[in-house]
Protein backbone atom coordinates (compact mmCIF):
# COMPACT_ATOMS: atom_id res chain seq x y z
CA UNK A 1 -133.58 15.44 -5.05
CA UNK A 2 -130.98 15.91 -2.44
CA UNK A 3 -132.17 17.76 0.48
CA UNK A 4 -130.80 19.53 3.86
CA UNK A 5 -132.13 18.64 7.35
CA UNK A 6 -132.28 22.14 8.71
CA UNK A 7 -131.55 20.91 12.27
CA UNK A 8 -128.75 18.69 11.80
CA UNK A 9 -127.06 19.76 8.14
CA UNK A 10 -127.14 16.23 7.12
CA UNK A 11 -128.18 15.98 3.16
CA UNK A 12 -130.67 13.36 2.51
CA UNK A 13 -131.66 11.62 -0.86
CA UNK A 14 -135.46 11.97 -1.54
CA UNK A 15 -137.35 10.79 -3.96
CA UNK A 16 -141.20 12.03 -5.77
CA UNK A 17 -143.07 10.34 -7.51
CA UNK A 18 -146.40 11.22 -9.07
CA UNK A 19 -149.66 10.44 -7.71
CA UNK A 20 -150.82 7.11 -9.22
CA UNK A 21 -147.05 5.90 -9.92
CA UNK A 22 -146.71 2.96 -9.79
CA UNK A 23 -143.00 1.36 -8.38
CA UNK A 24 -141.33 -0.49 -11.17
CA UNK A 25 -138.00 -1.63 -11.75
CA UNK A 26 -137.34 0.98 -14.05
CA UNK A 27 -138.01 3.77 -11.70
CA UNK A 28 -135.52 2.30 -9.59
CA UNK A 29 -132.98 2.00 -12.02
CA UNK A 30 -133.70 5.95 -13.36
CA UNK A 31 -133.98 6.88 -9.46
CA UNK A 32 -130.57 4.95 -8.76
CA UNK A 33 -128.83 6.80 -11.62
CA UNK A 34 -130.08 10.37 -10.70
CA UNK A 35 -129.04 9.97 -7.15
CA UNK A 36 -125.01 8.81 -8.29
CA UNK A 37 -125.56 11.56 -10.47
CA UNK A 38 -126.51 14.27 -7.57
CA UNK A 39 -124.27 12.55 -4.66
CA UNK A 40 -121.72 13.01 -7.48
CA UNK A 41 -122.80 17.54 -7.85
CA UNK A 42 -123.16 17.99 -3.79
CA UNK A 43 -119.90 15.97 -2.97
CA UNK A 44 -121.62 13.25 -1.03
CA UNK A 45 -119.79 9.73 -1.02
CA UNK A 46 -121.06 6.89 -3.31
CA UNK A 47 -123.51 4.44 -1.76
């Protein structure tokens, strides 16, 4: 998700996981792609 810091206005990428998730490379790879995805919808530069 892309999310605002209230006191600044800066957009930040976060990410959630489930509990018990374990990091893989896939996550990284699906995490990676929704982020270009959403930097992409709020008009944030690529990374």
């Amino acid at each position: 998700m892309i999310r605002q810091d209230l006191e600044t206005g800066e957009l930040i990428e976060q990410l959630v996981i489930g509990r018990g998730t374990r990091p893989s490379p896939a996550i990284d790879e699906a995490a990676a792609d929704a982020f270009r995805l959403l930097r992409e919808e709020t008009g944030l530069p690529p990374r």
